[in-house]
C-alpha atoms as a PDB file:
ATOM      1  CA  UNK A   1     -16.192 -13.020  -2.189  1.00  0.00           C
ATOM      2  CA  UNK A   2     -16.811 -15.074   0.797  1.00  0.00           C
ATOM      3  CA  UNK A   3     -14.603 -16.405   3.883  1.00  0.00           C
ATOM      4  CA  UNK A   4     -14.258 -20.008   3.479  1.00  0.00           C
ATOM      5  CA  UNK A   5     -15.324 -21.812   7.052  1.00  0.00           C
ATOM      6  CA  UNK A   6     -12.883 -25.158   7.308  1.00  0.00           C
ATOM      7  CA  UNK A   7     -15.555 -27.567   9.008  1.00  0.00           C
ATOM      8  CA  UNK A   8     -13.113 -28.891  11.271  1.00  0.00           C
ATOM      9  CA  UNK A   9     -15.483 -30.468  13.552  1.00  0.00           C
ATOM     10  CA  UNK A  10     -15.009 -33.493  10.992  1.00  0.00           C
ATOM     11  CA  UNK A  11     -10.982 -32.700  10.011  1.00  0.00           C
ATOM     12  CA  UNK A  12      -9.933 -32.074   6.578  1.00  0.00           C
ATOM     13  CA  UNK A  13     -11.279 -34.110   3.834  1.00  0.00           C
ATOM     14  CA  UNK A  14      -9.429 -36.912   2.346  1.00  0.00           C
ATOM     15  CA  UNK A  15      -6.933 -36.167  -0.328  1.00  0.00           C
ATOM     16  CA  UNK A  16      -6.965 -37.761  -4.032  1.00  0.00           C
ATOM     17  CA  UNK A  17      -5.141 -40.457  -4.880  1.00  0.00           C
ATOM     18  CA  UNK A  18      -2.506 -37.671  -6.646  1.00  0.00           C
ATOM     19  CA  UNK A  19      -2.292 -34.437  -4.529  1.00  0.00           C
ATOM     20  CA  UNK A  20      -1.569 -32.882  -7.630  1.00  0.00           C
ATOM     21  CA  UNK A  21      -5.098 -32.979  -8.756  1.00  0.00           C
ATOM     22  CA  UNK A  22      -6.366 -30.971  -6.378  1.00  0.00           C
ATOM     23  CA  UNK A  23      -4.089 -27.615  -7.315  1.00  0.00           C
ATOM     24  CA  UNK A  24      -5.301 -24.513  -7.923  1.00  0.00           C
ATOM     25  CA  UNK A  25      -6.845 -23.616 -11.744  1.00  0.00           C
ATOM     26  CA  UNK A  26      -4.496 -21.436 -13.462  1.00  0.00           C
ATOM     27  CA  UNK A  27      -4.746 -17.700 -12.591  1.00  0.00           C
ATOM     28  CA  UNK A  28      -6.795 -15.821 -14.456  1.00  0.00           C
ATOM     29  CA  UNK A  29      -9.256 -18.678 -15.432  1.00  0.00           C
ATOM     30  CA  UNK A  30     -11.978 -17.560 -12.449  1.00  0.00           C
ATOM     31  CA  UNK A  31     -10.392 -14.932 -10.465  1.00  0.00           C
ATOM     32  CA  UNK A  32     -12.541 -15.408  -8.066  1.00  0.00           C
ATOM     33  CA  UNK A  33     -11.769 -19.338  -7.386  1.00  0.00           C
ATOM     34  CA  UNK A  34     -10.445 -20.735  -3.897  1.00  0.00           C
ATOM     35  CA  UNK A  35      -9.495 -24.006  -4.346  1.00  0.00           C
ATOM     36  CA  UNK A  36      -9.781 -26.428  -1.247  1.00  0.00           C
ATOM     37  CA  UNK A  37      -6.975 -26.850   1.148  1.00  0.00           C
ATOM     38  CA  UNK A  38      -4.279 -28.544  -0.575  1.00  0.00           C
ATOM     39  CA  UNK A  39      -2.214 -31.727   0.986  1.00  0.00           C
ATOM     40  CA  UNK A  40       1.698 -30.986   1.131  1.00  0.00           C
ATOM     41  CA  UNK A  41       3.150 -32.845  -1.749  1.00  0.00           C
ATOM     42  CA  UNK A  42       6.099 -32.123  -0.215  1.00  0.00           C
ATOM     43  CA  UNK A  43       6.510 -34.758   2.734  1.00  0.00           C
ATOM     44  CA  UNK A  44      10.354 -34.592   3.770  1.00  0.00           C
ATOM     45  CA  UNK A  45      12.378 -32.024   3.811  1.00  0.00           C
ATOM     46  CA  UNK A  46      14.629 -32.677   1.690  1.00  0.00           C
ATOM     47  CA  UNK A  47      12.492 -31.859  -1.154  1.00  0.00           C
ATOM     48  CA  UNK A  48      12.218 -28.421  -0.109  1.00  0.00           C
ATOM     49  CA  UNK A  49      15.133 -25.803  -1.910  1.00  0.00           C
ATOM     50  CA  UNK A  50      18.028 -24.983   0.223  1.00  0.00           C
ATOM     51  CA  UNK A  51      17.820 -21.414   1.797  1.00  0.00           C
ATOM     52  CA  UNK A  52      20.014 -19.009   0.259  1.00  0.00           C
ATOM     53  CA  UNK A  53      22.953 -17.427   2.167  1.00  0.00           C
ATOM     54  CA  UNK A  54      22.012 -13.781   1.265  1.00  0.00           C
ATOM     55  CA  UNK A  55      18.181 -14.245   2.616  1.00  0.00           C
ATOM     56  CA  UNK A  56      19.092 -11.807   5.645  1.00  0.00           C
ATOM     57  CA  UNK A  57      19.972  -9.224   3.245  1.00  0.00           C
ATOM     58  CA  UNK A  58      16.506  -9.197   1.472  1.00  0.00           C
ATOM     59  CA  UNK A  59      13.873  -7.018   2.471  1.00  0.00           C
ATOM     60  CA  UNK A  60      10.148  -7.780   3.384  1.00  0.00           C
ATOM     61  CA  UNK A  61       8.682  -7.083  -0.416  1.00  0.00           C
ATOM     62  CA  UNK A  62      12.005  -9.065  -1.980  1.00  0.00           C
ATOM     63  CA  UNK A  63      11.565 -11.921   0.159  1.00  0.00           C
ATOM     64  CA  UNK A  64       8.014 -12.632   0.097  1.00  0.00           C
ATOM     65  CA  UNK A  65       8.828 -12.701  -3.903  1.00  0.00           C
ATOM     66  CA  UNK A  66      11.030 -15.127  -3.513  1.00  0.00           C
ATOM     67  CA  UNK A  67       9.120 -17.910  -1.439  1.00  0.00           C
ATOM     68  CA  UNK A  68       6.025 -17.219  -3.817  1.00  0.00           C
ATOM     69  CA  UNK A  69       8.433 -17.444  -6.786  1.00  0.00           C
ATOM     70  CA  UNK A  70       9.860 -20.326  -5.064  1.00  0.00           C
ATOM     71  CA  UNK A  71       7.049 -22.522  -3.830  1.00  0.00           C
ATOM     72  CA  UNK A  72       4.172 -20.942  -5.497  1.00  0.00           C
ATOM     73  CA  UNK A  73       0.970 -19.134  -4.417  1.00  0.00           C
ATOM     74  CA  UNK A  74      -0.611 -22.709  -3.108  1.00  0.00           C
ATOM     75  CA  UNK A  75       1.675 -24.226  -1.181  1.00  0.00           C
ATOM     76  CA  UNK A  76       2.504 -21.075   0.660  1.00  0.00           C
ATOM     77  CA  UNK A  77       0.309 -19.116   2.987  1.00  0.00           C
ATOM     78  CA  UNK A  78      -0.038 -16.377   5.171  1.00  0.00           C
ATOM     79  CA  UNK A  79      -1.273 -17.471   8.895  1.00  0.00           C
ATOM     80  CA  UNK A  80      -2.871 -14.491  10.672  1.00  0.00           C
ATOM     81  CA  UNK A  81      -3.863 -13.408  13.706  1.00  0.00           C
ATOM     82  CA  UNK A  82      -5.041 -10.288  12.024  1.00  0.00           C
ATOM     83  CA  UNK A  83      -2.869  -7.594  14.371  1.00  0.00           C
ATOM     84  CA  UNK A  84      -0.924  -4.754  12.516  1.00  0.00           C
ATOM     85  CA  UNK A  85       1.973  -6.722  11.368  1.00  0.00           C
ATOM     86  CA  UNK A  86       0.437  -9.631   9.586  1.00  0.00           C
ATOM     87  CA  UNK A  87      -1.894  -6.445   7.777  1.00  0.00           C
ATOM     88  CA  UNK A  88       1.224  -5.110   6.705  1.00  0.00           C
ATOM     89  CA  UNK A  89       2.473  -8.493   5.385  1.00  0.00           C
ATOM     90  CA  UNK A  90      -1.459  -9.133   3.534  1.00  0.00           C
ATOM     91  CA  UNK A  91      -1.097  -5.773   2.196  1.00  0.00           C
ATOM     92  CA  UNK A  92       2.474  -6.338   0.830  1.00  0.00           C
ATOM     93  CA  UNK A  93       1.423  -9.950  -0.423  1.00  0.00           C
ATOM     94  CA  UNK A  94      -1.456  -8.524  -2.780  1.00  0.00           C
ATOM     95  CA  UNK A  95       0.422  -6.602  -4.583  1.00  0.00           C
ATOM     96  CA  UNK A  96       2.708  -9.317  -5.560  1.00  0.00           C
ATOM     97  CA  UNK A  97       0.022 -11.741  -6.012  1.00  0.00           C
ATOM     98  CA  UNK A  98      -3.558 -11.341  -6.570  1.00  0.00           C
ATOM     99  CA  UNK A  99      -5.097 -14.044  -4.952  1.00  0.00           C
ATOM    100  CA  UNK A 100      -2.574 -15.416  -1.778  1.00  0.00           C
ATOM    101  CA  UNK A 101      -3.451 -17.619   0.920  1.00  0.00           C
ATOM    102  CA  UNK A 102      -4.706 -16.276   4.051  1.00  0.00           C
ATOM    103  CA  UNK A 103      -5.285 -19.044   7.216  1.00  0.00           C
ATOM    104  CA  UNK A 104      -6.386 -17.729  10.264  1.00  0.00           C
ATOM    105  CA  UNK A 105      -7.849 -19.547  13.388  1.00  0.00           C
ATOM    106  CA  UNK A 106     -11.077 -18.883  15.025  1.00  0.00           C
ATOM    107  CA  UNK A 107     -11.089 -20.204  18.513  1.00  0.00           C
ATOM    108  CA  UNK A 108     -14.567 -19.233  19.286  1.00  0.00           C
ATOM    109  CA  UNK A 109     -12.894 -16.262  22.025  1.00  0.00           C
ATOM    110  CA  UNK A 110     -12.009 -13.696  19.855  1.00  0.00           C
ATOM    111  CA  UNK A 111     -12.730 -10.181  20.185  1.00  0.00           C
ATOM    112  CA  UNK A 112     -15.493  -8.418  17.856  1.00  0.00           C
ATOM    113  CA  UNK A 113     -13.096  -6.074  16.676  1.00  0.00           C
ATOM    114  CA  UNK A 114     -10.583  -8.613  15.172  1.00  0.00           C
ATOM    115  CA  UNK A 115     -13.931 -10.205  12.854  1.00  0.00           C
ATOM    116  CA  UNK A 116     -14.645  -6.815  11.839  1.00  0.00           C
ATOM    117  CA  UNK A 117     -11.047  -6.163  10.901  1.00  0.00           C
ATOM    118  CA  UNK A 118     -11.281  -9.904   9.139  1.00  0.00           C
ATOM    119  CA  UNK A 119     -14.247  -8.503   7.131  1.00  0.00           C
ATOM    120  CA  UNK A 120     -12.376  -5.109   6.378  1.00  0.00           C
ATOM    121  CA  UNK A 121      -9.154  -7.257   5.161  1.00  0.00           C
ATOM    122  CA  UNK A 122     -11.477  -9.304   2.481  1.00  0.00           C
ATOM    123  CA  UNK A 123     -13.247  -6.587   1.234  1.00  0.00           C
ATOM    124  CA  UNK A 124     -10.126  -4.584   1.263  1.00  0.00           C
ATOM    125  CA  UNK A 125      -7.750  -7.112  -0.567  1.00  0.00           C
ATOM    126  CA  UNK A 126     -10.630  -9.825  -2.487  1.00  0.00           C
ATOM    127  CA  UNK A 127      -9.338 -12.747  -0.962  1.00  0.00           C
ATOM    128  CA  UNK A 128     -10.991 -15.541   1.077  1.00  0.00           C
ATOM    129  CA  UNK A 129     -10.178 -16.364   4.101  1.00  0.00           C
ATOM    130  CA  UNK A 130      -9.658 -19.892   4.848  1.00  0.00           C
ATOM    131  CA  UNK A 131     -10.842 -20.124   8.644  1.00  0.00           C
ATOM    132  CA  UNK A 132      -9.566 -23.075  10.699  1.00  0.00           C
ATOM    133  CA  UNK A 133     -12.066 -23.936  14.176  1.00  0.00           C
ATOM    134  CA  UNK A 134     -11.188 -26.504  16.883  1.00  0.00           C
ATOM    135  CA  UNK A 135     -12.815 -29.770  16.643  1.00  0.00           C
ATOM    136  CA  UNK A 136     -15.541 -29.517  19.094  1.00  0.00           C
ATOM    137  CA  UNK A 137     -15.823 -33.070  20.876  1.00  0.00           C
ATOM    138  CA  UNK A 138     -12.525 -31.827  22.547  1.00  0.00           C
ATOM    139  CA  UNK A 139     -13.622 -28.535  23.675  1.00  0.00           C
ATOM    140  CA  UNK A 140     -17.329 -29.852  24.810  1.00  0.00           C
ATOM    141  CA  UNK A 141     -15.253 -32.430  27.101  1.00  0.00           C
ATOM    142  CA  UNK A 142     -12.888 -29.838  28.272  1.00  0.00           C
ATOM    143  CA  UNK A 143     -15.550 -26.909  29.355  1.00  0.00           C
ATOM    144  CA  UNK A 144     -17.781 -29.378  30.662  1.00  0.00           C
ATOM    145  CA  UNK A 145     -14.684 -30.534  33.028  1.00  0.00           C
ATOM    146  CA  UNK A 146     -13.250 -27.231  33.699  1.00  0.00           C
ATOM    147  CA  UNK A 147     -15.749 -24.520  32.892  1.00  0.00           C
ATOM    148  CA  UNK A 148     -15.355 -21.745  30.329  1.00  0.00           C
ATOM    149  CA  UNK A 149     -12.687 -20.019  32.048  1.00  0.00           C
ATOM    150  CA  UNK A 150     -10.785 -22.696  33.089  1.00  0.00           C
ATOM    151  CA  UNK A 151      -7.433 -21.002  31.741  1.00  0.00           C
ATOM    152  CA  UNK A 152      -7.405 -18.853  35.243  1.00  0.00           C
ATOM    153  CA  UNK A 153      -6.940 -21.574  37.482  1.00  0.00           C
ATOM    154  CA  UNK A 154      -3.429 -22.974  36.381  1.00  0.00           C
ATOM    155  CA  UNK A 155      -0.979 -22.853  33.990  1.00  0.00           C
ATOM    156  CA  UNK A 156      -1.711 -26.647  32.637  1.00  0.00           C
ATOM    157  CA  UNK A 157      -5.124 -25.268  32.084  1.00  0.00           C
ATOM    158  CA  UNK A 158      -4.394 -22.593  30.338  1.00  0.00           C
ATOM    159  CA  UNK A 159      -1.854 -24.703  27.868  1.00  0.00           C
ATOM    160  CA  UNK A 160      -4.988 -27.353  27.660  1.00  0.00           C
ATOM    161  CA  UNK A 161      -7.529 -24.518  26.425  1.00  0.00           C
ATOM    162  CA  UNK A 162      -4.287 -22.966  23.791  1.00  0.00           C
ATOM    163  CA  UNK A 163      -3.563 -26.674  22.655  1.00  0.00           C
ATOM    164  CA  UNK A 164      -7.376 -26.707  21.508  1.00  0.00           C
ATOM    165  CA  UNK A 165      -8.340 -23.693  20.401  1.00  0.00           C
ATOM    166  CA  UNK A 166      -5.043 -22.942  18.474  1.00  0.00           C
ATOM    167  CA  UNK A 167      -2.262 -25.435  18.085  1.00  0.00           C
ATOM    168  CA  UNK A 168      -4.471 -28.437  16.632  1.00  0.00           C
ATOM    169  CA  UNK A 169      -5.486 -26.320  14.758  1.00  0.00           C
ATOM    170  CA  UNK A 170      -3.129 -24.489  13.200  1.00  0.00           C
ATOM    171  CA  UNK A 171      -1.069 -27.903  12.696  1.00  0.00           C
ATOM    172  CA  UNK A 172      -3.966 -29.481  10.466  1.00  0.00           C
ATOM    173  CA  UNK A 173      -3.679 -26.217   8.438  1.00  0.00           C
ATOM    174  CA  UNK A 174       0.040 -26.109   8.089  1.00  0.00           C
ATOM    175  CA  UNK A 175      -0.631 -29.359   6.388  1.00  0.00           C
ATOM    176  CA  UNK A 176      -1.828 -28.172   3.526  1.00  0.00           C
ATOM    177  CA  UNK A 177       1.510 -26.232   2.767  1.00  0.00           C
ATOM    178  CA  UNK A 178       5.121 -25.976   1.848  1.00  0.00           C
ATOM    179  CA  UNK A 179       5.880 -22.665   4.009  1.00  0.00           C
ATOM    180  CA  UNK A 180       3.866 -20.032   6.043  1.00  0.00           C
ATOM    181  CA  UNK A 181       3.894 -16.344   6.426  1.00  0.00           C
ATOM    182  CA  UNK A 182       3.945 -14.826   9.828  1.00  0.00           C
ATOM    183  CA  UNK A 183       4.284 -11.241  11.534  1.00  0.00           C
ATOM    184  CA  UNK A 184       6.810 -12.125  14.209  1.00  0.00           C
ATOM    185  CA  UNK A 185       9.524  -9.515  14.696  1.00  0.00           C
ATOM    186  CA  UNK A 186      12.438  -9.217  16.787  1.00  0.00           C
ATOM    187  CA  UNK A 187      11.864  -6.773  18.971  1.00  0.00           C
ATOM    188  CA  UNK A 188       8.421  -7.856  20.252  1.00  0.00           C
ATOM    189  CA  UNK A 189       9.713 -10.406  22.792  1.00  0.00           C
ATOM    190  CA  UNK A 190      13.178 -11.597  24.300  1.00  0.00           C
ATOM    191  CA  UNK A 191      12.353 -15.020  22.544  1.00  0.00           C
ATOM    192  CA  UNK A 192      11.876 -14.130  19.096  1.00  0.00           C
ATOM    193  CA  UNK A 193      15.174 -11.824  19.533  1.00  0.00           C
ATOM    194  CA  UNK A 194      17.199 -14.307  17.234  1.00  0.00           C
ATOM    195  CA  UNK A 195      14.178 -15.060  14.181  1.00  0.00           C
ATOM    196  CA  UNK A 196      15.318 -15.511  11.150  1.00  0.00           C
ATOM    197  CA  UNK A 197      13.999 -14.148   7.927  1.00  0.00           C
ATOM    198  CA  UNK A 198      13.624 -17.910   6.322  1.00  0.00           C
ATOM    199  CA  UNK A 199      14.218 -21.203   8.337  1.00  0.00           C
ATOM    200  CA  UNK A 200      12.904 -24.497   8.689  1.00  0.00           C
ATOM    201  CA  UNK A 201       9.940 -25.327  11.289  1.00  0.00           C
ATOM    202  CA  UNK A 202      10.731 -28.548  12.791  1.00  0.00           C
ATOM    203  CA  UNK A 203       7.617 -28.329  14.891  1.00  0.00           C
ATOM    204  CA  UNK A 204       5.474 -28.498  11.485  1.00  0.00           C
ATOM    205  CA  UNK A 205       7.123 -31.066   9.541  1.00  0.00           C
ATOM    206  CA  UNK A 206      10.495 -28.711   8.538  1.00  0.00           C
ATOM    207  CA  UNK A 207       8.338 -26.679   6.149  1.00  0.00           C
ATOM    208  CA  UNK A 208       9.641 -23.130   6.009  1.00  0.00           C
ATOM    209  CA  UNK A 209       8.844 -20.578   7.858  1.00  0.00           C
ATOM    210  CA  UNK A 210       8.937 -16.807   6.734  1.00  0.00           C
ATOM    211  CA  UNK A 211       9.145 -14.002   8.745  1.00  0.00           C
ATOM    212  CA  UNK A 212       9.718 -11.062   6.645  1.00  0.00           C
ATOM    213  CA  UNK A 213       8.994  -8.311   9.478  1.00  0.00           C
ATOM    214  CA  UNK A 214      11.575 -10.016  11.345  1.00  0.00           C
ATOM    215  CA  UNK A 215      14.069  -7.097  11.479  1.00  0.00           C
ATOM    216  CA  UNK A 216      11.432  -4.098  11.541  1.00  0.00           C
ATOM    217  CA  UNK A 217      10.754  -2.043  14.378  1.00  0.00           C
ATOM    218  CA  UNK A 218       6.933  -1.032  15.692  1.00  0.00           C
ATOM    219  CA  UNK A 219       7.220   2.616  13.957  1.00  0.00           C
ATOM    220  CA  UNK A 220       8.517   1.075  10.882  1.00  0.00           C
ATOM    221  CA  UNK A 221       4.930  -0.896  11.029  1.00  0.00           C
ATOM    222  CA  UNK A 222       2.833   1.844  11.854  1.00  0.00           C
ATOM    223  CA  UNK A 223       4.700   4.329   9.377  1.00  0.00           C
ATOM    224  CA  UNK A 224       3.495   1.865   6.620  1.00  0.00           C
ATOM    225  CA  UNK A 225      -0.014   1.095   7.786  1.00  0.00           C
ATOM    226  CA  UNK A 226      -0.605   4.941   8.103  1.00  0.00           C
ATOM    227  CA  UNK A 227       1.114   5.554   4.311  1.00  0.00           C
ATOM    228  CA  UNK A 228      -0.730   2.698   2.788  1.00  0.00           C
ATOM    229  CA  UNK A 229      -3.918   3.234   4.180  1.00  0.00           C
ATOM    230  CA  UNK A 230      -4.384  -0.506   5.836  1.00  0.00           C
ATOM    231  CA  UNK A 231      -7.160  -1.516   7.666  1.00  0.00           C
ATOM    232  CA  UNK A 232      -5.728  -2.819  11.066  1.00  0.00           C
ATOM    233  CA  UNK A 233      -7.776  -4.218  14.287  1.00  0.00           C
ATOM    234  CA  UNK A 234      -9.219  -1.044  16.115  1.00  0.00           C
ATOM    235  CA  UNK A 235      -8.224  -2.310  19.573  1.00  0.00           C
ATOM    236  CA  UNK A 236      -4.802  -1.294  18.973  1.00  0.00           C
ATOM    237  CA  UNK A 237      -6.229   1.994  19.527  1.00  0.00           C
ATOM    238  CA  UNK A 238      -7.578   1.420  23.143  1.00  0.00           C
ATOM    239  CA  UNK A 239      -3.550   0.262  24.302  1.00  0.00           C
ATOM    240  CA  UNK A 240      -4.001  -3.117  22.607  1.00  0.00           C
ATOM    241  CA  UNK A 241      -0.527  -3.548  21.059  1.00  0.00           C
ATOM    242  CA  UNK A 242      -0.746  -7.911  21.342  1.00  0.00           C
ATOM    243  CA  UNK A 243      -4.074  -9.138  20.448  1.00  0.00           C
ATOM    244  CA  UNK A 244      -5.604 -12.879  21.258  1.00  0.00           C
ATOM    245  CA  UNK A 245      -8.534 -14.385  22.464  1.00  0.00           C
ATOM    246  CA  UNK A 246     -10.275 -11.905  24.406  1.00  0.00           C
ATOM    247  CA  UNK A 247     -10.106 -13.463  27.790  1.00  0.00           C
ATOM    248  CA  UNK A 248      -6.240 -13.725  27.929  1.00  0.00           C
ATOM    249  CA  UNK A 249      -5.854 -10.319  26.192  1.00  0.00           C
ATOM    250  CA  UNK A 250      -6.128  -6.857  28.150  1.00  0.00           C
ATOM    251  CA  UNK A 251      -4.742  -3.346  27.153  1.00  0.00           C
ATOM    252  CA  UNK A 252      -1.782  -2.049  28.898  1.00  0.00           C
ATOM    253  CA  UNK A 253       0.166   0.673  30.173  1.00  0.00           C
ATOM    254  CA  UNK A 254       2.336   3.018  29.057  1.00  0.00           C
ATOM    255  CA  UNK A 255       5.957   1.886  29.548  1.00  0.00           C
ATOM    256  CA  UNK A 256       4.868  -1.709  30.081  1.00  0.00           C
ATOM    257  CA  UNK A 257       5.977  -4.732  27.835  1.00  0.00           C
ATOM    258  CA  UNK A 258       4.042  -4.891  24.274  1.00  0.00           C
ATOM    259  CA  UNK A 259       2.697  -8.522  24.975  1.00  0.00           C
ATOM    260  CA  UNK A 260       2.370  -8.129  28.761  1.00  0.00           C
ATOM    261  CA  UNK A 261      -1.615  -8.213  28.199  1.00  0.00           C
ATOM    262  CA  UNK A 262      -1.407 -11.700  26.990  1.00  0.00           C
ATOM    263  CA  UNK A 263      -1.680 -14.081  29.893  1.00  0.00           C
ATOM    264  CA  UNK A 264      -0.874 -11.487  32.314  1.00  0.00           C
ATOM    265  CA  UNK A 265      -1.733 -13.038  35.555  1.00  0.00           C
ATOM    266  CA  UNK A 266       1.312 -15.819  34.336  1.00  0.00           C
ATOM    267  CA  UNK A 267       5.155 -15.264  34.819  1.00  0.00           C
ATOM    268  CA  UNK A 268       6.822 -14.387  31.940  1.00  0.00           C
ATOM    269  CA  UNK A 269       8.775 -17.475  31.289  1.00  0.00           C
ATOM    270  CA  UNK A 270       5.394 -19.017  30.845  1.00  0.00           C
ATOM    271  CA  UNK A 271       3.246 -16.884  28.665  1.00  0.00           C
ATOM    272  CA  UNK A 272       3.514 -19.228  25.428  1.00  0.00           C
ATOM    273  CA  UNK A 273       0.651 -20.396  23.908  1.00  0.00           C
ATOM    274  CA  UNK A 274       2.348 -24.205  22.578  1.00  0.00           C
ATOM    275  CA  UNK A 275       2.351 -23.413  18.768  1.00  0.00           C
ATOM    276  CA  UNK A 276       5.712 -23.937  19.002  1.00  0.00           C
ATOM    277  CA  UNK A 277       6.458 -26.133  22.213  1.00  0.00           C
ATOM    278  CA  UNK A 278       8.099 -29.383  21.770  1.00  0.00           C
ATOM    279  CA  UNK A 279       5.559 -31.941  23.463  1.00  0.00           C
ATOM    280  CA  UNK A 280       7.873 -34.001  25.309  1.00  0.00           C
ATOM    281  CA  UNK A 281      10.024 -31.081  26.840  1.00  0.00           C
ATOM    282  CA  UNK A 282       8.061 -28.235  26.954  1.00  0.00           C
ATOM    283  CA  UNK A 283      10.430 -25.759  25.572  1.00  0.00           C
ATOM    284  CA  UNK A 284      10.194 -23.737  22.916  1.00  0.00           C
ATOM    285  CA  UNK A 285      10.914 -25.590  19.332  1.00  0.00           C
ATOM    286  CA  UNK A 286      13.821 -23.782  17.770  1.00  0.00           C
ATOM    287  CA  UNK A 287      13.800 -22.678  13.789  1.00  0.00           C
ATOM    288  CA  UNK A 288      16.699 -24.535  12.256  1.00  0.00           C
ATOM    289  CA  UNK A 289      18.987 -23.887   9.533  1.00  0.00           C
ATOM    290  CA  UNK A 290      18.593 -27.492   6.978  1.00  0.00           C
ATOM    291  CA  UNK A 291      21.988 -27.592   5.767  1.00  0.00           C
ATOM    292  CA  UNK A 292      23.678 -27.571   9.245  1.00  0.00           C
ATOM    293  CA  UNK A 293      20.760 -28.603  11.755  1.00  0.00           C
ATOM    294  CA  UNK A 294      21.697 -25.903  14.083  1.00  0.00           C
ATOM    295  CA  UNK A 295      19.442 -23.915  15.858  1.00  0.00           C
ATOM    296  CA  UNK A 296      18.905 -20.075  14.238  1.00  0.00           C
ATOM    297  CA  UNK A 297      16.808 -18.872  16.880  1.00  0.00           C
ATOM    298  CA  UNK A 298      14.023 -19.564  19.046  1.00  0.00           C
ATOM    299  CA  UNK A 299      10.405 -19.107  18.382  1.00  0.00           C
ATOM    300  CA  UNK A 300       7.146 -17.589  19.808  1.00  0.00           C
ATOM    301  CA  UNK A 301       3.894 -17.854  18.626  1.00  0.00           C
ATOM    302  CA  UNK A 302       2.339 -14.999  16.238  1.00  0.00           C
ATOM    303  CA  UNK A 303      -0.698 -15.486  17.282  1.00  0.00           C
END
């Protein structure tokens, strides 16, 4: 096995004339296969399936079945950040399919510990990882201009560093499928309070967006990496309980906030990193329901 690098200095390569030509060889056929990131076949939204009523009531194992079931293995994906939730999710997704997608984003800050915890995760569970990097002309310009820390010195800074390193990013990934997988959970942050288990990301082209953690506490996480054996990032040993880039990520104190190491020198209210930020106003992109358009609950970013 081998992580697959996304040369995204370039951008994705140009699809086929049919998208469908470019899907996955049946399973079974060469187990140990990746095929190359996929265009969405499925442009608008309406093409999608509606989101059943009872999809609250499912749990985390139920529901992943279902969006596999429902938009199959390569047009749905896991996007991780690597931290104990999404190993949780990766651990819960290989044993309902062999071979799932696994995105991730390298923004050329991360810690050591969270590539050997990549490496533990592919050994561990035989799949590739498909990494997505920023395009460098963008971040040459910008460090050149600002320096490598640049993300100290203001707030629009610190949003023009995130943009780069993660949001373009993750959006030309996200193009290459139907739905994604992510480890966001209610009780992590006053803004992801509401998060559905299934709803539609406007902010990525109304794909759907799965959170199947959504309703679990932290010792419901733990008690199932510890019973399950999984391999999670060893920082969350040393009072890392929210892990990002290194230099906008520091351990904290008992009693203190989960994420208050990320971007703690920032007001609350501010500590977003713009994967899911409207452009024009700023605010944070709300998940909607697709039959009524109404806002489920607003969004933070996993990562």
């Amino acid at each position: 096995m081998r992580i697959e690098l996304i040369d995204d200095s370039e951008g994705l390569t140009q699809p086929p004339d049919d998208p469908r030509s470019a899907a996955a060889p049946p399973l079974g056929e060469d187990p140990n296969a990746m095929p190359a990131a996929i265009p969405r076949v499925s442009a608008e939204l309406s093409e999608l399936p509606g989101i059943p009523d009872d999809i609250e009531t499912l749990d985390a194992e139920s529901l992943l079945a279902l969006v596999l079931r429902t938009l199959g293995r390569d047009r749905v994906a896991l996007a991780t950040s690597f931290g104990a939730e999404d190993m949780v999710i990766l651990d819960m997704l290989s044993r309902l399919e062999p071979r799932p997608r696994v995105l991730t984003l390298d923004t050329a800050r991360l810690h050591e510990e969270t590539y050997d915890v990549m490496d533990a995760a592919r050994r561990r569970y035989g799949v590739e990882i498909e990494v997505y990097f920023p395009q460098t002309e963008p971040i040459e310009r910008m460090v050149r201009a600002k320096g490598l820390n640049l993300m100290y010195e203001s707030i629009e800074n610190r949003r023009e560093c995130c943009g780069l390193r993660k949001v373009e990013p993750l959006a030309r990934a996200l193009k290459t499928v139907d739905g994604w997988i992510t480890g966001l959970r209610r009780d992590q942050i006053v803004t992801r309070s509401e998060t559905p288990k299934l709803g539609i990301d406007q902010a990525h082209g109304g794909i759907w967006k799965v959170a199947p953690l959504a309703d679990w506490t932290t010792e419901q996480v733990w008690d199932y990496v510890r019973s399950h054996e999984v391999p999670y990032n060893a920082l969350h040993d040393k009072g890392f309980p929210s892990i990002g880039c290194a230099p906008c990520t520091r351990a904290i104190q008992p009693g203190e906030d989960p994420r208050a190491g990320r971007w703690w020198w920032e007001q609350p209210d501010h500590r977003e990193c713009g994967l899911h930020l409207d452009p024009v106003s700023g605010r944070l992109v709300p998940i909607r329901d697709r039959d009524t358009s109404e806002a489920v609950g607003p969004e933070a970013s996993s990562f």
